[in-house]
N, C-alpha and C. Protein backbone atom coordinates (compact mmCIF):
# COMPACT_ATOMS: atom_id res chain seq x y z
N UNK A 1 0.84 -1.19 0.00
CA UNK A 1 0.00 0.00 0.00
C UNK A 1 0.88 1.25 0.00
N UNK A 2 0.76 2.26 -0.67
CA UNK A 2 1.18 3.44 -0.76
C UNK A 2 0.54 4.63 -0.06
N UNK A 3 1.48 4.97 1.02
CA UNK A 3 0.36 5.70 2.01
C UNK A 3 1.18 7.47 1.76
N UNK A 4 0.48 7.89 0.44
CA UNK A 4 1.25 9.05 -0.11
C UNK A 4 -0.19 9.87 0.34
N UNK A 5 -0.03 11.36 0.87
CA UNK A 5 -0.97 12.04 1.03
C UNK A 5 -1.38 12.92 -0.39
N UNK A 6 -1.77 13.72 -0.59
CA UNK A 6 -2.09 13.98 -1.54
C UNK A 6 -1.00 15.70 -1.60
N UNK A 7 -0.87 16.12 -0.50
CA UNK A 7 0.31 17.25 -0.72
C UNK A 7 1.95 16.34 -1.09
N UNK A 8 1.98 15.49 -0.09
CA UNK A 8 2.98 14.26 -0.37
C UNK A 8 3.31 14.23 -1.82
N UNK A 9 1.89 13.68 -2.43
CA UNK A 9 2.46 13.63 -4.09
C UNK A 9 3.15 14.69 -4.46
N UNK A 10 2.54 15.91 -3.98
CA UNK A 10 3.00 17.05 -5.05
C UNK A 10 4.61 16.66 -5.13
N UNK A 11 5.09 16.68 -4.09
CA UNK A 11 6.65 16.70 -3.69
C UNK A 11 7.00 15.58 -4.74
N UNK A 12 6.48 14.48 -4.73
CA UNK A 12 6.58 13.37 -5.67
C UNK A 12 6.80 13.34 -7.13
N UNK A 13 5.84 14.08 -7.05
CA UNK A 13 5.93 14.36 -8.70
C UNK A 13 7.08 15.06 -9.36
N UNK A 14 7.51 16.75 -8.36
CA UNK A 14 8.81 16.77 -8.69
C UNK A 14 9.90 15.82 -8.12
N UNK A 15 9.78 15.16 -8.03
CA UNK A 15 11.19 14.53 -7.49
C UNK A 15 10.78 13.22 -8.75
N UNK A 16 10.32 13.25 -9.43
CA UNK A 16 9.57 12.04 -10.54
C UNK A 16 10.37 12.75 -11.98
N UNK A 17 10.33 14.22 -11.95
CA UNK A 17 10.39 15.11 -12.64
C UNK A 17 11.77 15.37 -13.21
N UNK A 18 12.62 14.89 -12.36
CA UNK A 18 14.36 15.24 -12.22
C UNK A 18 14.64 13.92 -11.86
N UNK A 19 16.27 13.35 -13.06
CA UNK A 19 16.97 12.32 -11.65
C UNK A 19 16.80 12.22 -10.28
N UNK A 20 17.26 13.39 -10.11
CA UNK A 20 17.67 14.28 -8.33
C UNK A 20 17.40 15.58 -8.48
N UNK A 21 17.12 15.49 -7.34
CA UNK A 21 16.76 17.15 -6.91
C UNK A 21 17.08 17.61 -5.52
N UNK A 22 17.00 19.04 -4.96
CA UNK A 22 17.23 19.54 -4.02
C UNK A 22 15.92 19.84 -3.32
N UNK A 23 16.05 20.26 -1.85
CA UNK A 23 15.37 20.55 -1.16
C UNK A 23 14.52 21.66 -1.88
N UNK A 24 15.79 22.84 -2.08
CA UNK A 24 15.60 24.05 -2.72
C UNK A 24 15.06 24.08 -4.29
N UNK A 25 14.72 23.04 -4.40
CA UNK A 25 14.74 23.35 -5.60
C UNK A 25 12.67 23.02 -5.80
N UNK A 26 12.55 21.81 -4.85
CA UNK A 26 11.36 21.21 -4.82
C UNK A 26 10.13 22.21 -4.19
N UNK A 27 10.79 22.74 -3.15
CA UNK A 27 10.26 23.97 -2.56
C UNK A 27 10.37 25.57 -3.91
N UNK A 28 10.98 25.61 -4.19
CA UNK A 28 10.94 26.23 -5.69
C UNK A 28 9.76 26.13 -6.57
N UNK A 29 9.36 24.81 -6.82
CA UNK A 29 8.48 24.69 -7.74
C UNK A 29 7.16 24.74 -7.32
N UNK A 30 7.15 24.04 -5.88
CA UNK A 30 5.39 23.86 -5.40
C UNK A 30 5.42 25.14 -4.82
N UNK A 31 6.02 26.41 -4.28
CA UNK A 31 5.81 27.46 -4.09
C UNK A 31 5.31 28.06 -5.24
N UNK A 32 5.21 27.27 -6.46
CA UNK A 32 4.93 28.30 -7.22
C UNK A 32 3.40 28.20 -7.49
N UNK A 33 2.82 27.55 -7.28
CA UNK A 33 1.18 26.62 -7.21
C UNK A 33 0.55 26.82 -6.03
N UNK A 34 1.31 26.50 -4.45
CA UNK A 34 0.84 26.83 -3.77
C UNK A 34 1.69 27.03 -2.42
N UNK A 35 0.59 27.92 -1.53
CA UNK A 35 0.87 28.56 -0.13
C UNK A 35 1.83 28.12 1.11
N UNK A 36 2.52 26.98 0.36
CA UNK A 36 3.35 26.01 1.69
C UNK A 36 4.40 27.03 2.15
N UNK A 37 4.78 27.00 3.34
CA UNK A 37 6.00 27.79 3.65
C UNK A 37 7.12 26.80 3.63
N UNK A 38 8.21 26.54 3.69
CA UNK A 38 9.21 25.92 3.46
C UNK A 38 9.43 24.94 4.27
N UNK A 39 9.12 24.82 5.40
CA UNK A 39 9.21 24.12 6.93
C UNK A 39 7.82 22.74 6.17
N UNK A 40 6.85 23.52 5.80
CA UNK A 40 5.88 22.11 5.31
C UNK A 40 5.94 21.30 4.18
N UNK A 41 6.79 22.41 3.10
CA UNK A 41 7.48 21.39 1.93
C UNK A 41 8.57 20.29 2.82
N UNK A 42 9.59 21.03 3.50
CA UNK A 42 10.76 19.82 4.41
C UNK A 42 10.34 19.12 5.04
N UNK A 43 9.09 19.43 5.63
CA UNK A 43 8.49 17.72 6.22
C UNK A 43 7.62 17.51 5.61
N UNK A 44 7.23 17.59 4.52
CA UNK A 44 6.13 15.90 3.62
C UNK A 44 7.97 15.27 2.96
N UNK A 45 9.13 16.45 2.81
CA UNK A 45 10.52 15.73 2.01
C UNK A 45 10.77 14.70 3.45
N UNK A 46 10.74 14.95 4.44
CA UNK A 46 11.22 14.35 5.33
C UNK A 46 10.59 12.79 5.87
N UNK A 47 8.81 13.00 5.53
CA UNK A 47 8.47 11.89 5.68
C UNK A 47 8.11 10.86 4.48
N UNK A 48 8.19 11.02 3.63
CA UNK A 48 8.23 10.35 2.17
C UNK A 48 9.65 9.83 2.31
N UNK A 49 10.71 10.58 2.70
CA UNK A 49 11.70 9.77 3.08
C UNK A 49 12.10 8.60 4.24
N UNK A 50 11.67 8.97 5.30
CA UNK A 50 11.19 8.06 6.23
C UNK A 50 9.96 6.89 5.52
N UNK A 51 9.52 7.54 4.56
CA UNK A 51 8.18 6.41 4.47
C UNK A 51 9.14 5.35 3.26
N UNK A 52 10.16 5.53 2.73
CA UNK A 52 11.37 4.76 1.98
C UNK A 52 11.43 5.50 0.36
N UNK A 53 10.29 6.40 0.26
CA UNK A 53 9.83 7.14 -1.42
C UNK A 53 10.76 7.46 -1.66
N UNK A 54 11.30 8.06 -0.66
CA UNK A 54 12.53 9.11 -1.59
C UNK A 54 13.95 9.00 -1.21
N UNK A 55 14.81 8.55 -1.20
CA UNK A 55 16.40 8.64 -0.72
C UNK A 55 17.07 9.72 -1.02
N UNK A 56 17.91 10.39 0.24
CA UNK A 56 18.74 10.96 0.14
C UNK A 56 20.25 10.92 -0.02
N UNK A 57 21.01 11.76 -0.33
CA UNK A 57 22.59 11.92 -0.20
C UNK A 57 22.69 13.67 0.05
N UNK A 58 23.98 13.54 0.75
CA UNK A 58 24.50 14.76 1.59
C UNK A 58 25.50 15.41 0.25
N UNK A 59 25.62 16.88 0.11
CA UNK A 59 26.98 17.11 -0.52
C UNK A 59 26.87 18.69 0.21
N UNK A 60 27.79 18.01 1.03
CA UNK A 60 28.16 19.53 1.68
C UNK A 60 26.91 19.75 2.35
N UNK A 61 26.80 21.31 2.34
CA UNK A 61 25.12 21.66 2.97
C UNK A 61 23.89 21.18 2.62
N UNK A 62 23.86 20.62 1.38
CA UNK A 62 22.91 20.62 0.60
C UNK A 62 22.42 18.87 1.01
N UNK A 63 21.45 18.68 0.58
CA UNK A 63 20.82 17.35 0.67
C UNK A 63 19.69 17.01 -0.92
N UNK A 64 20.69 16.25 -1.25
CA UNK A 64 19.86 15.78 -2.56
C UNK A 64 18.62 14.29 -2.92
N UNK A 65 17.76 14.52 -3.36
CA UNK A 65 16.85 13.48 -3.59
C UNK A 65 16.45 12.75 -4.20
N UNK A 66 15.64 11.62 -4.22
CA UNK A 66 15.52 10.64 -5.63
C UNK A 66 14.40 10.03 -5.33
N UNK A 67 13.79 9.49 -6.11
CA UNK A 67 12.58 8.82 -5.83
C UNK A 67 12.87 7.43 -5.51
N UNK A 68 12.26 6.53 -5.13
CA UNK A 68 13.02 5.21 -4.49
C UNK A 68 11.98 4.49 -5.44
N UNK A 69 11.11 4.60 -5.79
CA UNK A 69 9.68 4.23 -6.45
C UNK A 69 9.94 4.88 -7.96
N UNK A 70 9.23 4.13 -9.24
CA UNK A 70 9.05 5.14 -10.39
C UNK A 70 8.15 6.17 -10.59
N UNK A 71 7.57 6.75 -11.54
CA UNK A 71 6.50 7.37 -11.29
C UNK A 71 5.04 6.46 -11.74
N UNK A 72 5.79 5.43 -12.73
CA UNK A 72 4.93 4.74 -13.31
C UNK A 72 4.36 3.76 -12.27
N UNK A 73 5.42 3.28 -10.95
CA UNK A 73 4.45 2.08 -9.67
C UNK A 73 3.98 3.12 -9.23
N UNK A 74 4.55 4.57 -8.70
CA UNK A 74 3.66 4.97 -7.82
C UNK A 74 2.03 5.41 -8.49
N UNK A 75 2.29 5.68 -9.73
CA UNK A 75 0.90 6.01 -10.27
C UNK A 75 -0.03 4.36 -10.35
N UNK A 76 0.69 3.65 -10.99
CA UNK A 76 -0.17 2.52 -10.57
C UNK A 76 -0.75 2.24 -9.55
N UNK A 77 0.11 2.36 -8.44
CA UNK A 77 -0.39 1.54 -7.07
C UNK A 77 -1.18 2.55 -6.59
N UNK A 78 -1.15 3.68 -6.76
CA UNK A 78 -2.40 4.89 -6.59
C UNK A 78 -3.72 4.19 -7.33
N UNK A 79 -4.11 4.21 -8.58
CA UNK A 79 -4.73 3.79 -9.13
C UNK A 79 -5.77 2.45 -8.54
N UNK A 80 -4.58 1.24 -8.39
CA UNK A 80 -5.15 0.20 -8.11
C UNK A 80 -5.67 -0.08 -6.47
N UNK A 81 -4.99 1.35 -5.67
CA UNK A 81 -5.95 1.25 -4.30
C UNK A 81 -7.41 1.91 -4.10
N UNK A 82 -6.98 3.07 -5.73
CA UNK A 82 -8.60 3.60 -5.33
C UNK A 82 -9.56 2.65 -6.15
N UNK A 83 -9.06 2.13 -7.44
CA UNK A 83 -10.13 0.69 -8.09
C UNK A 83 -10.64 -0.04 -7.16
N UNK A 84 -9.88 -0.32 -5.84
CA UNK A 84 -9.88 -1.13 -5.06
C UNK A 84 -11.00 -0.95 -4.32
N UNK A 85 -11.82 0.34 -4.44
CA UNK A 85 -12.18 1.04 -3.16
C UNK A 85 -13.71 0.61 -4.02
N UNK A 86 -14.03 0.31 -5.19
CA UNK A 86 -14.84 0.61 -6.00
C UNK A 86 -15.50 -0.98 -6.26
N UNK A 87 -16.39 -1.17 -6.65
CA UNK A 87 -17.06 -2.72 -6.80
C UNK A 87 -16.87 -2.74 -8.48
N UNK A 88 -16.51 -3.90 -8.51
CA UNK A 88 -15.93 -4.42 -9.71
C UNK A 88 -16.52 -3.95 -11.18
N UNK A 89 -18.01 -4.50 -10.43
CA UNK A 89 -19.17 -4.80 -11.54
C UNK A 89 -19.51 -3.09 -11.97
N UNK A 90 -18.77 -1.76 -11.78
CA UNK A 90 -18.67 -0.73 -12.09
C UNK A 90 -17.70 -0.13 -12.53
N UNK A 91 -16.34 -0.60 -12.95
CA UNK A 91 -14.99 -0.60 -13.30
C UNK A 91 -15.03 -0.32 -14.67
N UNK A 92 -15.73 -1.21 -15.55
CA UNK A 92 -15.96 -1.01 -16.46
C UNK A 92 -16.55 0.54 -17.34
N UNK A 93 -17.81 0.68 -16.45
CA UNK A 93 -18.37 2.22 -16.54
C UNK A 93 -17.33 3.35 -16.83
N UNK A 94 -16.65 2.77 -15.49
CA UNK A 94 -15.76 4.21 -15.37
C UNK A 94 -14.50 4.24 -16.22
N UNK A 95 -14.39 3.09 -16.40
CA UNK A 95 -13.31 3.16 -17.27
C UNK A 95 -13.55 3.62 -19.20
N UNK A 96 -14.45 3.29 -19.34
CA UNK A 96 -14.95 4.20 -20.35
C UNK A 96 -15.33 5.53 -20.17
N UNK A 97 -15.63 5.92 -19.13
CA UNK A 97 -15.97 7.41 -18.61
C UNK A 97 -14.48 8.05 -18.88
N UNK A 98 -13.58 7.44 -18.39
CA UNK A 98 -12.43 7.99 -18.19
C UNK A 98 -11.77 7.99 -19.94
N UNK A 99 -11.67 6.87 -20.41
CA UNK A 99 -11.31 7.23 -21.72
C UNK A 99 -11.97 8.20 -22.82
N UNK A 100 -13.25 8.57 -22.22
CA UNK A 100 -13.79 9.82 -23.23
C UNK A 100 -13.51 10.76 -22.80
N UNK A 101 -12.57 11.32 -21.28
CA UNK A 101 -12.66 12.23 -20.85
C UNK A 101 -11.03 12.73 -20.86
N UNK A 102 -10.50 11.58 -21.40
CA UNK A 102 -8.97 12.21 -21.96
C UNK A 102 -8.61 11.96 -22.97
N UNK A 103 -7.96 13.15 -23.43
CA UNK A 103 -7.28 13.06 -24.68
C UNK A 103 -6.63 12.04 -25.23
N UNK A 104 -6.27 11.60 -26.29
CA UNK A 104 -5.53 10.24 -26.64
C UNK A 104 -5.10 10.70 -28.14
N UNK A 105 -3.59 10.38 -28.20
CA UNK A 105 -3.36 10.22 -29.46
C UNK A 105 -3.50 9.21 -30.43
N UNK A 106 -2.89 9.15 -31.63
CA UNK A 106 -3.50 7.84 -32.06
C UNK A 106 -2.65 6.75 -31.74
N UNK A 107 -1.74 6.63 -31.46
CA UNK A 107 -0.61 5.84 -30.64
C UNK A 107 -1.67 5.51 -29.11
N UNK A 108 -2.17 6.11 -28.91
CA UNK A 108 -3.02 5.40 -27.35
C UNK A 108 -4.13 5.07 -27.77
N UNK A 109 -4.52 5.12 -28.80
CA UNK A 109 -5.98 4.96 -29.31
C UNK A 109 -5.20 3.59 -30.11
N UNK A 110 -4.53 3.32 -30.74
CA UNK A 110 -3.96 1.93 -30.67
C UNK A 110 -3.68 0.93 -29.90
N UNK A 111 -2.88 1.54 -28.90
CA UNK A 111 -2.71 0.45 -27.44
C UNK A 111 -4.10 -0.02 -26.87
N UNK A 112 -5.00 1.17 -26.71
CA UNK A 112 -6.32 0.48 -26.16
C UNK A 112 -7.48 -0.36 -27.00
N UNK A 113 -7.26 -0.52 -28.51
CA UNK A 113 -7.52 -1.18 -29.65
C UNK A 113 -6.91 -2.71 -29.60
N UNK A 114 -5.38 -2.59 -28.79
CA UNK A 114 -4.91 -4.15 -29.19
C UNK A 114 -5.10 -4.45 -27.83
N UNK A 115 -5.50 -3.84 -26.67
CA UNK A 115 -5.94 -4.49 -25.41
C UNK A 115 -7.24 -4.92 -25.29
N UNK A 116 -8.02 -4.32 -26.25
CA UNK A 116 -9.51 -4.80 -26.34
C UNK A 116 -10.09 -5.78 -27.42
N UNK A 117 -8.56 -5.87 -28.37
CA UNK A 117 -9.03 -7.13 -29.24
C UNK A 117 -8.67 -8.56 -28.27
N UNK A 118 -7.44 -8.02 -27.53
CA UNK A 118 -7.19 -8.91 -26.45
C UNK A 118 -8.30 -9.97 -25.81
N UNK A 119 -8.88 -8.90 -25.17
CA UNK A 119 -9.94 -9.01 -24.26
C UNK A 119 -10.77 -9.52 -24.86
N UNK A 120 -11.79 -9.62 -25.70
CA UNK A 120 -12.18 -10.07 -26.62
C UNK A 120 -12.10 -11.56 -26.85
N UNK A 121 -10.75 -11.96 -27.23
CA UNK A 121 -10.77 -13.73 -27.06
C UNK A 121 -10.94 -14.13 -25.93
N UNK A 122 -11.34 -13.48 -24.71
CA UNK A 122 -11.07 -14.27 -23.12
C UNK A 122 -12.56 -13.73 -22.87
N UNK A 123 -13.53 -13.12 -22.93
CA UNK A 123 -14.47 -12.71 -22.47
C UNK A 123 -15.08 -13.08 -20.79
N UNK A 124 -15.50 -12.46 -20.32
CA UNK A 124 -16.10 -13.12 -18.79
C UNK A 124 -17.96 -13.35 -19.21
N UNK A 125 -18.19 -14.07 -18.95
CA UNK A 125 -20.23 -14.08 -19.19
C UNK A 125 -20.76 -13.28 -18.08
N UNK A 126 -19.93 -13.13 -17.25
CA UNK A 126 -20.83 -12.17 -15.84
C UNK A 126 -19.26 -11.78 -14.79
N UNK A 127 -19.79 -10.25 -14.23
CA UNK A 127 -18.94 -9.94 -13.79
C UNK A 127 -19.47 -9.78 -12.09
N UNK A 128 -18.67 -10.76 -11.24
CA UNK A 128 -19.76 -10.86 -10.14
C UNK A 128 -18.77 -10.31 -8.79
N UNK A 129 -20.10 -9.28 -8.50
CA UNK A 129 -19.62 -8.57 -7.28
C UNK A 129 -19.04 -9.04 -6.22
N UNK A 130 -18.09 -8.67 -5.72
CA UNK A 130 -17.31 -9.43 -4.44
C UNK A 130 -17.24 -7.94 -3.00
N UNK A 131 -18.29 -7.07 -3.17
CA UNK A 131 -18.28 -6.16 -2.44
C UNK A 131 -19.14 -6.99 -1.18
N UNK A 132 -18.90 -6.48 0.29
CA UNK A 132 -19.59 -6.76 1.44
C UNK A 132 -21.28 -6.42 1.33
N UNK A 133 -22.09 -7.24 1.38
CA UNK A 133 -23.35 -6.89 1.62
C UNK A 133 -23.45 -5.50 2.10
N UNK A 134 -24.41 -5.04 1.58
CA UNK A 134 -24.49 -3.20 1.97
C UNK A 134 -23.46 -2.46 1.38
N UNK A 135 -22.34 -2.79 0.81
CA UNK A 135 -21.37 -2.02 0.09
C UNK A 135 -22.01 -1.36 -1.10
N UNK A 136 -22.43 -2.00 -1.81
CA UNK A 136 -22.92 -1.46 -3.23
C UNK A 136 -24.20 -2.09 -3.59
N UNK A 137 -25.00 -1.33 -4.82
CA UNK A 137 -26.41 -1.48 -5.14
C UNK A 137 -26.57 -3.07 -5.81
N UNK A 138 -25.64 -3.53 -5.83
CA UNK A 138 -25.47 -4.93 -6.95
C UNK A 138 -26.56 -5.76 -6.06
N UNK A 139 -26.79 -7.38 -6.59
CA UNK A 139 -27.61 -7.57 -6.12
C UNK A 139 -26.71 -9.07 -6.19
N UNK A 140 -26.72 -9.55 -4.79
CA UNK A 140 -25.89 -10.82 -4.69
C UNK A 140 -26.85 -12.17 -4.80
């Protein structure tokens, strides 16, 4: 589980953004979006590091950073905890919701063409809810 807060990411993302980066430099950028004073950018850097996200090295005064994670697991494993949160037999919905609601080139409008011819030879006949009674409207 990825227990990234959602200011957390921001820091994430630049540090996703660069090999390495600086304290100063991360605080640089999300100052520029938003209201953090410097003390609250150094501790979400401080506990993302404690939490293993991000590794440091010392040079001199300075303290440099890295992501310990890619951007591509941490976006996944984001993803697949909030799917997680969601009943199956509605995944589908949204996942077409979501592909009309972003842009795609034709290079991604390909990839999701050879994942759905995919899909296609394997079909499921029913997609059956595994949510707790009272979780969702499905009907067990």
């Amino acid at each position: 589980m990825l227990q990234i807060a959602n200011a957390e990411w921001e820091v994430m993302r630049v540090a996703w953004a660069s090999e390495e980066v600086t304290s100063s430099y991360i605080i640089d950028v999300l100052q520029q979006n938003h209201d953090w004073s410097d003390s609250t950018i150094k501790t979400m850097i401080t506990r993302l590091s404690e939490k293993g996200l991000l590794s440091s090295r010392r040079e001199g005064r300075r303290f440099w950073y890295r992501a310990v994670i890619s951007e591509e697991e941490g976006q996944w494993k984001r993803i697949e905890e909030t799917f997680d949160k969601i009943c199956i037999t509605k995944r589908g919905k949204l996942l077409a919701a979501l592909m009309t609601d972003t842009p795609m080139t034709e290079q991604d409008i390909a990839m999701f063409e050879s994942i759905l011819q995919a899909k296609k030879a394997t079909p499921v006949s029913k997609i059956v809810c595994q949510c707790l009674p009272g979780q969702c409207s499905c009907h067990h």
